[in-house]
Each structure stands twice: as C-alpha cells, then as structure tokens.
C-alpha atoms as a PDB file:
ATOM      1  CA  UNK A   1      88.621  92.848  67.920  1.00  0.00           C
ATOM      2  CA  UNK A   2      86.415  92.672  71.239  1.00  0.00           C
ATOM      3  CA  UNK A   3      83.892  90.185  69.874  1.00  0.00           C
ATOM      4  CA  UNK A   4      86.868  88.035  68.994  1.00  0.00           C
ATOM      5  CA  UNK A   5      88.601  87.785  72.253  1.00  0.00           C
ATOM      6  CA  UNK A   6      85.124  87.975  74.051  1.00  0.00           C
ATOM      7  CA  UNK A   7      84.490  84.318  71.447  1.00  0.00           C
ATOM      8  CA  UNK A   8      88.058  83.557  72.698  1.00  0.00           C
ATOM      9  CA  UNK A   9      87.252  83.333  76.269  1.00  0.00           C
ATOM     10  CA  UNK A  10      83.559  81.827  75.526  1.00  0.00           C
ATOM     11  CA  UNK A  11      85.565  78.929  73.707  1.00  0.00           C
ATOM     12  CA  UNK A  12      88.126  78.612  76.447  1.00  0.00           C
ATOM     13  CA  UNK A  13      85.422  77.957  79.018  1.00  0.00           C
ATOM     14  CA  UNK A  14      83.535  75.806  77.097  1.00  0.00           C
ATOM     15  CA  UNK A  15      86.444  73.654  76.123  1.00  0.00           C
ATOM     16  CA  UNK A  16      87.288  73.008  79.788  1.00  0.00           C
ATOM     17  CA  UNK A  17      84.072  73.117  81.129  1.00  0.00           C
ATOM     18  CA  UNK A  18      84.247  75.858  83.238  1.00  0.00           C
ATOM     19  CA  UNK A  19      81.394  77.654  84.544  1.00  0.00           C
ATOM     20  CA  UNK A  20      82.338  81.221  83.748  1.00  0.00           C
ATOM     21  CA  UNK A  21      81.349  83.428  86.809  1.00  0.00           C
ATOM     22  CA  UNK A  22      78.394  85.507  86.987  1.00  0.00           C
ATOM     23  CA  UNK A  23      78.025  88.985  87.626  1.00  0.00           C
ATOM     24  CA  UNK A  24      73.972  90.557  88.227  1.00  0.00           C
ATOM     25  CA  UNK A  25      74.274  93.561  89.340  1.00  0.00           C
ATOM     26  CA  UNK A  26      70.570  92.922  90.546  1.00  0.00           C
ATOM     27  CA  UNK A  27      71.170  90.017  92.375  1.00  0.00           C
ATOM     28  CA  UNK A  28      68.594  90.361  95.449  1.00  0.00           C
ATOM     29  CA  UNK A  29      70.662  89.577  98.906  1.00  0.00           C
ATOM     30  CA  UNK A  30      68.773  87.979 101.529  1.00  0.00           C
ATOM     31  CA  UNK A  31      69.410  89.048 105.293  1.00  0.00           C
ATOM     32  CA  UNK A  32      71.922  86.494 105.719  1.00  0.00           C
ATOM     33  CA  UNK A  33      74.318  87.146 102.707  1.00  0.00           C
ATOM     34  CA  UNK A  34      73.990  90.817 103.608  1.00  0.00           C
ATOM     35  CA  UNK A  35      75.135  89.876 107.029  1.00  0.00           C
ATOM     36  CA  UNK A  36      78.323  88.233 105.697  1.00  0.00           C
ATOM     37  CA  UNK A  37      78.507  90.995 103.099  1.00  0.00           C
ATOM     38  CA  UNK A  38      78.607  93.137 105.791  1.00  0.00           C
ATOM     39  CA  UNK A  39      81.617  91.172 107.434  1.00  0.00           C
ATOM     40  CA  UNK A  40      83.329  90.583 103.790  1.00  0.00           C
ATOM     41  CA  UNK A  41      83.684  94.382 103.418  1.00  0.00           C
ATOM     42  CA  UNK A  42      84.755  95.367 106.853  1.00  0.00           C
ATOM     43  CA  UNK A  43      87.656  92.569 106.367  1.00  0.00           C
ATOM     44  CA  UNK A  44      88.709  93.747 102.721  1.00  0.00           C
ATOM     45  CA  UNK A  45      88.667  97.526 104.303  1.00  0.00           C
ATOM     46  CA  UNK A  46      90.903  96.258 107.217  1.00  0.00           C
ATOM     47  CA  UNK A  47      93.223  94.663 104.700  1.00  0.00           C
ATOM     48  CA  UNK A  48      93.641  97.865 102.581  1.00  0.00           C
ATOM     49  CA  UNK A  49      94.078 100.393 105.423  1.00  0.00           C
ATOM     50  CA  UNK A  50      96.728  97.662 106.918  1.00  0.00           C
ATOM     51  CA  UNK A  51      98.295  96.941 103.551  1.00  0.00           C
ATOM     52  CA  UNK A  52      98.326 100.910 103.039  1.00  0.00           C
ATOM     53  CA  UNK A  53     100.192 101.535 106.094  1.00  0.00           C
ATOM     54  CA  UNK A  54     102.336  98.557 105.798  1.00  0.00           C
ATOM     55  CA  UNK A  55     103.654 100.468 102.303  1.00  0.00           C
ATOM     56  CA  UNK A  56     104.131 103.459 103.556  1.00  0.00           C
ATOM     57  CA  UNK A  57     105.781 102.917 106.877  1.00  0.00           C
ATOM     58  CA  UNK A  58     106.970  99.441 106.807  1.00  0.00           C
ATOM     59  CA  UNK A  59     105.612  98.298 109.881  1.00  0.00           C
ATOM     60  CA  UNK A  60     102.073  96.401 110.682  1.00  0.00           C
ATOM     61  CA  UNK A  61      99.547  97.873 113.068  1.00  0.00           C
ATOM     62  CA  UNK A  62      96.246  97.097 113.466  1.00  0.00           C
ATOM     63  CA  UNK A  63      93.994 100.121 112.216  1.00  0.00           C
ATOM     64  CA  UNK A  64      90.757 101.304 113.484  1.00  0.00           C
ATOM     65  CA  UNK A  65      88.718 101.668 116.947  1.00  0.00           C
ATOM     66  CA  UNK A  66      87.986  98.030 117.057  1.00  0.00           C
ATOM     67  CA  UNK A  67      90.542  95.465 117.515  1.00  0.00           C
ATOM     68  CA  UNK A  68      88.804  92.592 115.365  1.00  0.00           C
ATOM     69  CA  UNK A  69      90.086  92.663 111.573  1.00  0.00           C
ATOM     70  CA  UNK A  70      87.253  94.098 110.687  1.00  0.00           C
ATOM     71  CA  UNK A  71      86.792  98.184 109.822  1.00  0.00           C
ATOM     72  CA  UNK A  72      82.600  98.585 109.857  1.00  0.00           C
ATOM     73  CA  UNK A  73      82.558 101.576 108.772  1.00  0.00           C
ATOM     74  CA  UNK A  74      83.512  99.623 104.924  1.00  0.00           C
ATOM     75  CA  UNK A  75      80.911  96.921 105.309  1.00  0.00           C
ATOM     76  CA  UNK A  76      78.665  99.707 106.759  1.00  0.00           C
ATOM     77  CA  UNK A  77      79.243 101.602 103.389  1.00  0.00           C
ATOM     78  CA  UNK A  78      79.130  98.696 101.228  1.00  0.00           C
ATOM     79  CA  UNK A  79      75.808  97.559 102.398  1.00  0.00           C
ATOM     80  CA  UNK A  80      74.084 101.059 102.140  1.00  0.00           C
ATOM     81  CA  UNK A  81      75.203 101.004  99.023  1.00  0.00           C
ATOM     82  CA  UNK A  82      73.488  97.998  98.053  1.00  0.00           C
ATOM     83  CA  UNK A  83      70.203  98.852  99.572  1.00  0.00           C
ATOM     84  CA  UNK A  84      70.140 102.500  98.866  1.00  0.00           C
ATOM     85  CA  UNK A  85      71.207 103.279  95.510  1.00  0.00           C
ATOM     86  CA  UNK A  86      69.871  99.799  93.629  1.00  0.00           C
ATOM     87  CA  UNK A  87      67.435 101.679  91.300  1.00  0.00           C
ATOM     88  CA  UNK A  88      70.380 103.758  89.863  1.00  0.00           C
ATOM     89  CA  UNK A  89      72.621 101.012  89.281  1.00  0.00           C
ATOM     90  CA  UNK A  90      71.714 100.417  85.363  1.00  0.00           C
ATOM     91  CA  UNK A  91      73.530 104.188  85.313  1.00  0.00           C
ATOM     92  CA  UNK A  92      76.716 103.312  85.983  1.00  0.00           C
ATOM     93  CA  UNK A  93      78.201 106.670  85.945  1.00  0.00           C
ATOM     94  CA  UNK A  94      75.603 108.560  88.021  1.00  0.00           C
ATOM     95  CA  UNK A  95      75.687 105.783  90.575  1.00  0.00           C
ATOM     96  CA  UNK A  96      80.097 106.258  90.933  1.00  0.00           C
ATOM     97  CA  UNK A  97      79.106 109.664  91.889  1.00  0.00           C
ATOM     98  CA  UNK A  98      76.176 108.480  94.059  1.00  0.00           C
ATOM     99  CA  UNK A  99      78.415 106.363  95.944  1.00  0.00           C
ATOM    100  CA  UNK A 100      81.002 109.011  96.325  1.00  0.00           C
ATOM    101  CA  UNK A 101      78.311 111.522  98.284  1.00  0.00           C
ATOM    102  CA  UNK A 102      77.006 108.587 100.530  1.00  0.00           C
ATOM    103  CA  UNK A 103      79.979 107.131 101.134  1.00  0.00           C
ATOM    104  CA  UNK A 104      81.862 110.951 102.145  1.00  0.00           C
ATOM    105  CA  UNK A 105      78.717 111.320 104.493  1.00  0.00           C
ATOM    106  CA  UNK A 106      78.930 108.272 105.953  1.00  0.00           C
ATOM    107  CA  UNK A 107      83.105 108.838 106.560  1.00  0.00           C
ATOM    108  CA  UNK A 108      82.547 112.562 107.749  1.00  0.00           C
ATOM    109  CA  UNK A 109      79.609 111.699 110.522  1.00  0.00           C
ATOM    110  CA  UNK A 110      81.859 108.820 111.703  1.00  0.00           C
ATOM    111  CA  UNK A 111      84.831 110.887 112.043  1.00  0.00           C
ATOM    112  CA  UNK A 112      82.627 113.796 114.095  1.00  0.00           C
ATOM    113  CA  UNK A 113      80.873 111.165 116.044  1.00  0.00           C
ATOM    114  CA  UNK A 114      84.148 109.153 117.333  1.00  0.00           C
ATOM    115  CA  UNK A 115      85.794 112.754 118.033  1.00  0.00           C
ATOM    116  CA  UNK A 116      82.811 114.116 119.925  1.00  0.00           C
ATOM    117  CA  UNK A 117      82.816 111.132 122.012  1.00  0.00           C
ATOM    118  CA  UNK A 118      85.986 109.965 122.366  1.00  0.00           C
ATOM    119  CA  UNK A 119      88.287 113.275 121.700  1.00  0.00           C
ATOM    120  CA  UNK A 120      90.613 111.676 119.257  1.00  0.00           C
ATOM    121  CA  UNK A 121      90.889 111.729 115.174  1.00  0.00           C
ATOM    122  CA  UNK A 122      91.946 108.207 113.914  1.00  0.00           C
ATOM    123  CA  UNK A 123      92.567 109.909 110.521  1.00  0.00           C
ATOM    124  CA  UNK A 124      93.062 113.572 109.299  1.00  0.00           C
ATOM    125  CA  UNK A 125      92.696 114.720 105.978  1.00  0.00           C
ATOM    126  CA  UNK A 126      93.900 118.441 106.842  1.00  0.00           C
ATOM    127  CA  UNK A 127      96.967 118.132 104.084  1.00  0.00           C
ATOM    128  CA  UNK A 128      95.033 116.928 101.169  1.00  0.00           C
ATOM    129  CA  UNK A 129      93.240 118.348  98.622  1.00  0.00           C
ATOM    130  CA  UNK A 130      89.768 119.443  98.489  1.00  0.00           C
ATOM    131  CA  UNK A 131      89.596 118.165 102.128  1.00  0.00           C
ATOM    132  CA  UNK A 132      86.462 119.043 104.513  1.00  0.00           C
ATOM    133  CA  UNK A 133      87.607 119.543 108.501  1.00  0.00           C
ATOM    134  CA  UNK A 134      90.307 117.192 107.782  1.00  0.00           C
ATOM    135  CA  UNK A 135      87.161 114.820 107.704  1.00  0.00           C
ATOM    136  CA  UNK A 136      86.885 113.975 104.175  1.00  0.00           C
ATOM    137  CA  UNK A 137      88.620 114.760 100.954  1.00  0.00           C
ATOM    138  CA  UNK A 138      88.264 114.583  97.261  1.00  0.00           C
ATOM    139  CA  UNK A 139      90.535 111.630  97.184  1.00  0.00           C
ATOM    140  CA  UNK A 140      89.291 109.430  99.085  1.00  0.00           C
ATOM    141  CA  UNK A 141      85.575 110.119  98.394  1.00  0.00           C
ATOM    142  CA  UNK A 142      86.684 109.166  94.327  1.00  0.00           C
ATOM    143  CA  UNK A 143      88.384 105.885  95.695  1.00  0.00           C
ATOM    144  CA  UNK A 144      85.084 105.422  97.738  1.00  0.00           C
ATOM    145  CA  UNK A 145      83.462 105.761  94.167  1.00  0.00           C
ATOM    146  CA  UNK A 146      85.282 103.466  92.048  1.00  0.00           C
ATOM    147  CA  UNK A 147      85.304 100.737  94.996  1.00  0.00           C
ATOM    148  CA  UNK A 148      81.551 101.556  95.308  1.00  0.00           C
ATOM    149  CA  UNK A 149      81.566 100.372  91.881  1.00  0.00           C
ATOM    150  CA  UNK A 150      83.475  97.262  91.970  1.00  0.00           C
ATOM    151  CA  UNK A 151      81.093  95.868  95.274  1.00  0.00           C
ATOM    152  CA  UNK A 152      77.604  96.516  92.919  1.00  0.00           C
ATOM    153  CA  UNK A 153      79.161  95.461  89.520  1.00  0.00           C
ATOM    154  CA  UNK A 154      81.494  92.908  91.035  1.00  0.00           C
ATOM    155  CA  UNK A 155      82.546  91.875  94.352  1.00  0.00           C
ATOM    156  CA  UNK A 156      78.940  91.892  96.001  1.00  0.00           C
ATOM    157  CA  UNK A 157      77.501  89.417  92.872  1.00  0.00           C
ATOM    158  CA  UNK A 158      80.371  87.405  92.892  1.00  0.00           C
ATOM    159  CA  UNK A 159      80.219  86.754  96.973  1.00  0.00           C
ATOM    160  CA  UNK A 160      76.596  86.529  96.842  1.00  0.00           C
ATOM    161  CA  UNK A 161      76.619  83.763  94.576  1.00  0.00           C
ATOM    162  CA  UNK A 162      79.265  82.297  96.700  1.00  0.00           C
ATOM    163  CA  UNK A 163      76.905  82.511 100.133  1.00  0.00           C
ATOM    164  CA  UNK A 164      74.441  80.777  98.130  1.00  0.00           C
ATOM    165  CA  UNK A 165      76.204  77.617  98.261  1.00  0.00           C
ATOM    166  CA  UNK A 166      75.940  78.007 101.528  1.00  0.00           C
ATOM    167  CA  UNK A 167      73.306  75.282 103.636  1.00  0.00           C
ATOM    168  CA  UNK A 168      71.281  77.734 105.462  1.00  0.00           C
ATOM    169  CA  UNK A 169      71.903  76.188 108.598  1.00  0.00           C
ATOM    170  CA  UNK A 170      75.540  76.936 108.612  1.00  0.00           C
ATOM    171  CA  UNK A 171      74.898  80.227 107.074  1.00  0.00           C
ATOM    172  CA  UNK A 172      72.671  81.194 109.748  1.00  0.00           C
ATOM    173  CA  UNK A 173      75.484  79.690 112.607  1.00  0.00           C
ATOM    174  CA  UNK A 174      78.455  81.972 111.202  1.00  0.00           C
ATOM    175  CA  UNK A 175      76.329  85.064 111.144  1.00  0.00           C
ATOM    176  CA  UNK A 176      75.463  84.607 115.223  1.00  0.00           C
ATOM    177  CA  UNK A 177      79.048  83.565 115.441  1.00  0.00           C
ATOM    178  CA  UNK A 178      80.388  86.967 113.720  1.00  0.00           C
ATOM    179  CA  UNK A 179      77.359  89.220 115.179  1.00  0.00           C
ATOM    180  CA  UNK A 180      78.380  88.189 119.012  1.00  0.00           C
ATOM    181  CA  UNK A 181      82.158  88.581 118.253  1.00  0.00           C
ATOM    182  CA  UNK A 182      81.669  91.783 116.447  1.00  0.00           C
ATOM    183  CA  UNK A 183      79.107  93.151 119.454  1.00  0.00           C
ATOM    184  CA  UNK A 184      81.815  92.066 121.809  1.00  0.00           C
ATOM    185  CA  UNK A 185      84.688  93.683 120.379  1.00  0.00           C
ATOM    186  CA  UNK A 186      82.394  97.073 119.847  1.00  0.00           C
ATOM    187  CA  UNK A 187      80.992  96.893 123.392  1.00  0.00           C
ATOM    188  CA  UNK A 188      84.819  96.838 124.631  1.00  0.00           C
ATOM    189  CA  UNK A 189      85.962  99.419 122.226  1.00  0.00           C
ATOM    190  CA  UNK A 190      83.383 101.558 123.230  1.00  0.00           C
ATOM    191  CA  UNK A 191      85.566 101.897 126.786  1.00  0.00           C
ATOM    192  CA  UNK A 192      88.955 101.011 125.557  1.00  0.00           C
ATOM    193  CA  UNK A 193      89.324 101.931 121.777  1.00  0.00           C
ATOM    194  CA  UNK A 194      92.036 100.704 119.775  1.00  0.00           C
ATOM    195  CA  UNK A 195      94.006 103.635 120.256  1.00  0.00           C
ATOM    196  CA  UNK A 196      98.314 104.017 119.678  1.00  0.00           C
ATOM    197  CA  UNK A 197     101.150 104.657 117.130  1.00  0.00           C
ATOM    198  CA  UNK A 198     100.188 104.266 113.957  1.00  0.00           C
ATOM    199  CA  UNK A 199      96.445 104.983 114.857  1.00  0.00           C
ATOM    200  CA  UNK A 200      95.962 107.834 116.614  1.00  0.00           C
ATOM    201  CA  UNK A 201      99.420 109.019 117.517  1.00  0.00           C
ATOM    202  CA  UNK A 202      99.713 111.827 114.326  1.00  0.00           C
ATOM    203  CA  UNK A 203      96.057 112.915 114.879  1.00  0.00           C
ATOM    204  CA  UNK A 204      94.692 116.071 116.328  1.00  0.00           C
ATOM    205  CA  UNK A 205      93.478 115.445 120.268  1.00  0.00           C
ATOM    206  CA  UNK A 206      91.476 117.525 121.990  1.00  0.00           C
ATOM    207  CA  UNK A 207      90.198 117.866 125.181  1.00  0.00           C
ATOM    208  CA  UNK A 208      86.335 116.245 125.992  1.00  0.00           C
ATOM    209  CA  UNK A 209      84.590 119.061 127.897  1.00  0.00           C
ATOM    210  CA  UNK A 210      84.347 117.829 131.582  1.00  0.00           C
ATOM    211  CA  UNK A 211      80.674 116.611 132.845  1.00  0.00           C
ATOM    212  CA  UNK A 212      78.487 119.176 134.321  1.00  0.00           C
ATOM    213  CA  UNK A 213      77.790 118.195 138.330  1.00  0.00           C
ATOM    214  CA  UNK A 214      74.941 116.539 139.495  1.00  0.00           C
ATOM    215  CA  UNK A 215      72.908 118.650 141.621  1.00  0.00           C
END
C-alpha cells in the first residue's frame, strides 16, 4: 500500500514535471544561510507565540522583549540545534529527546537571565505540569522536541535549499540588513524592553536589589 502511493506521487511529479522537493537532513549550511536560518526561526517562533495568544485571548500583542517580529531565543534554538546535535541526527528518536534537553536549557537560562536583570517573567510555567521554577515544563520542552525535529528533517533542508538560489551578493546584503536591525532593536530593548498586557502583565515581578554605593 505505501510503495503504491509513494509510485503514485513519483508518477504525479514526473507527469508534470515537477521537481519534487528535497529533504538532506545533512545538508551543510554555510554562514550565510545560517544567518537567515537564524532570522527564519525567530519569525516562525514570533508567529506561533502571536497566533497562540491570538487563540486564546482574541486580541493581538506583540510577544517577547524585543519589538521586531522576531523571538531569538527560536532561531537561537534552531541553530544550536543544527550545529550541535548533527552527528545524532541519523537517530531520529534519540535526537527528539536531544533537542528537548538543549532546547529546556536554553529556555530556562533565558528566563533566569532576563529576570535577574530585568526583574520581570515574560512567561511562567508555575500551573503546568512537570514544570521547573515556572521556567520550563514538560510540555513545552516535548513541543521543543517535535519542532526540533521538523527544522533538521524538514524546515532547515527545505529553506536551505531555498537560500541557495540566492546570488551571494544579495544574500550577503540581507544578512547586514537583518544583523543591524536586529542589533538595534536588542540594543534598545536592553533599556526599554517590550514590556505590557499580554506580556508581562500576569507574570511574577520582583524587586531588582538596589546598587551598592560607590565609595
């Protein structure tokens, strides 16, 4: 039954001469494409954490510190991913849970480092299951797993074949284009964060502990 509809879709392709896409999960990414991969997955991560709170409370706001549509912390996990865990990516199983441990580190240091220096939670994990300091949970770290997944096996192929076509000039113009809007939005975040309802308004806030006098 699977060899037939696998010939069915063979014969479809050939019949209208379409190049069926390619998927290599070893695909080597040069500097640039993991630049824009970088920028691919912060944008898809912005879309889901908007799309996610545009289903549950109706209403659009623009989630994370920055105020770009971009979430790094995604394209920051999706490109560790990539460059850490390559040798383990013929075991398809061992690398879901792979991704799952890297990608819960990387969310749990993030969410310690922007409440150490900035006093505020922009999520809290305190009501779910299997959750660590509100930080992380079981949850999320399995989504982080399965969409671990889909970048190697998938989306990171498919996009890298895409930057390919690419003239290197250009390629190389968009990346200083994104890197200087990206540094500029983080540089301004760092002072003003992207802070309000919907972001940070149902999170825990504490109190920074005031700077010690100069003597």
């Amino acid at each position: 039954m699977a060899n037939a509809v696998t010939d069915s879709i063979d014969t479809f392709f050939e019949e209208h001469h379409i190049e069926p896409p390619r998927f290599d999960y070893n695909m080597k990414y040069s500097l640039t494409t993991l630049i824009l991969l970088f920028f691919s997955f912060s944008f898809i991560g912005w879309i889901w954490e908007v799309g996610l709170h545009i289903a549950q409370a109706g209403e659009f706001v623009n989630r994370g510190v920055l105020f770009g549509p971009w979430l790094p912390i995604y394209g920051s996990g999706g490109v560790m991913i990539l460059l850490l865990l390559r040798r383990f990516f013929h075991r398809p199983v061992l690398t879901f849970f792979l991704n799952m441990f890297l990608c819960s580190g990387i969310e749990y240091f993030t969410s310690w480092f922007l409440e150490t220096t900035k006093g505020v939670r922009w999520w809290d994990y305190s009501g779910y299951f299997l959750n660590v300091n509100g930080r992380i949970c079981l949850e999320g770290s399995v989504i982080f797993g399965l969409g671990g997944c889909a970048i190697i096996y998938f989306l990171a192929p498919f996009l890298g074949n895409l930057y390919k076509r690419i003239i290197p000039f250009l390629k190389v113009l968009i990346c200083i284009i994104l890197i200087a809007l990206f540094s500029l939005d983080t540089a301004h975040s760092m002072i003003h964060p992207n802070t309000g309802e919907g972001i940070t308004d149902d999170m825990k806030v504490r109190e920074l502990p005031p700077a010690k006098p100069k003597h």
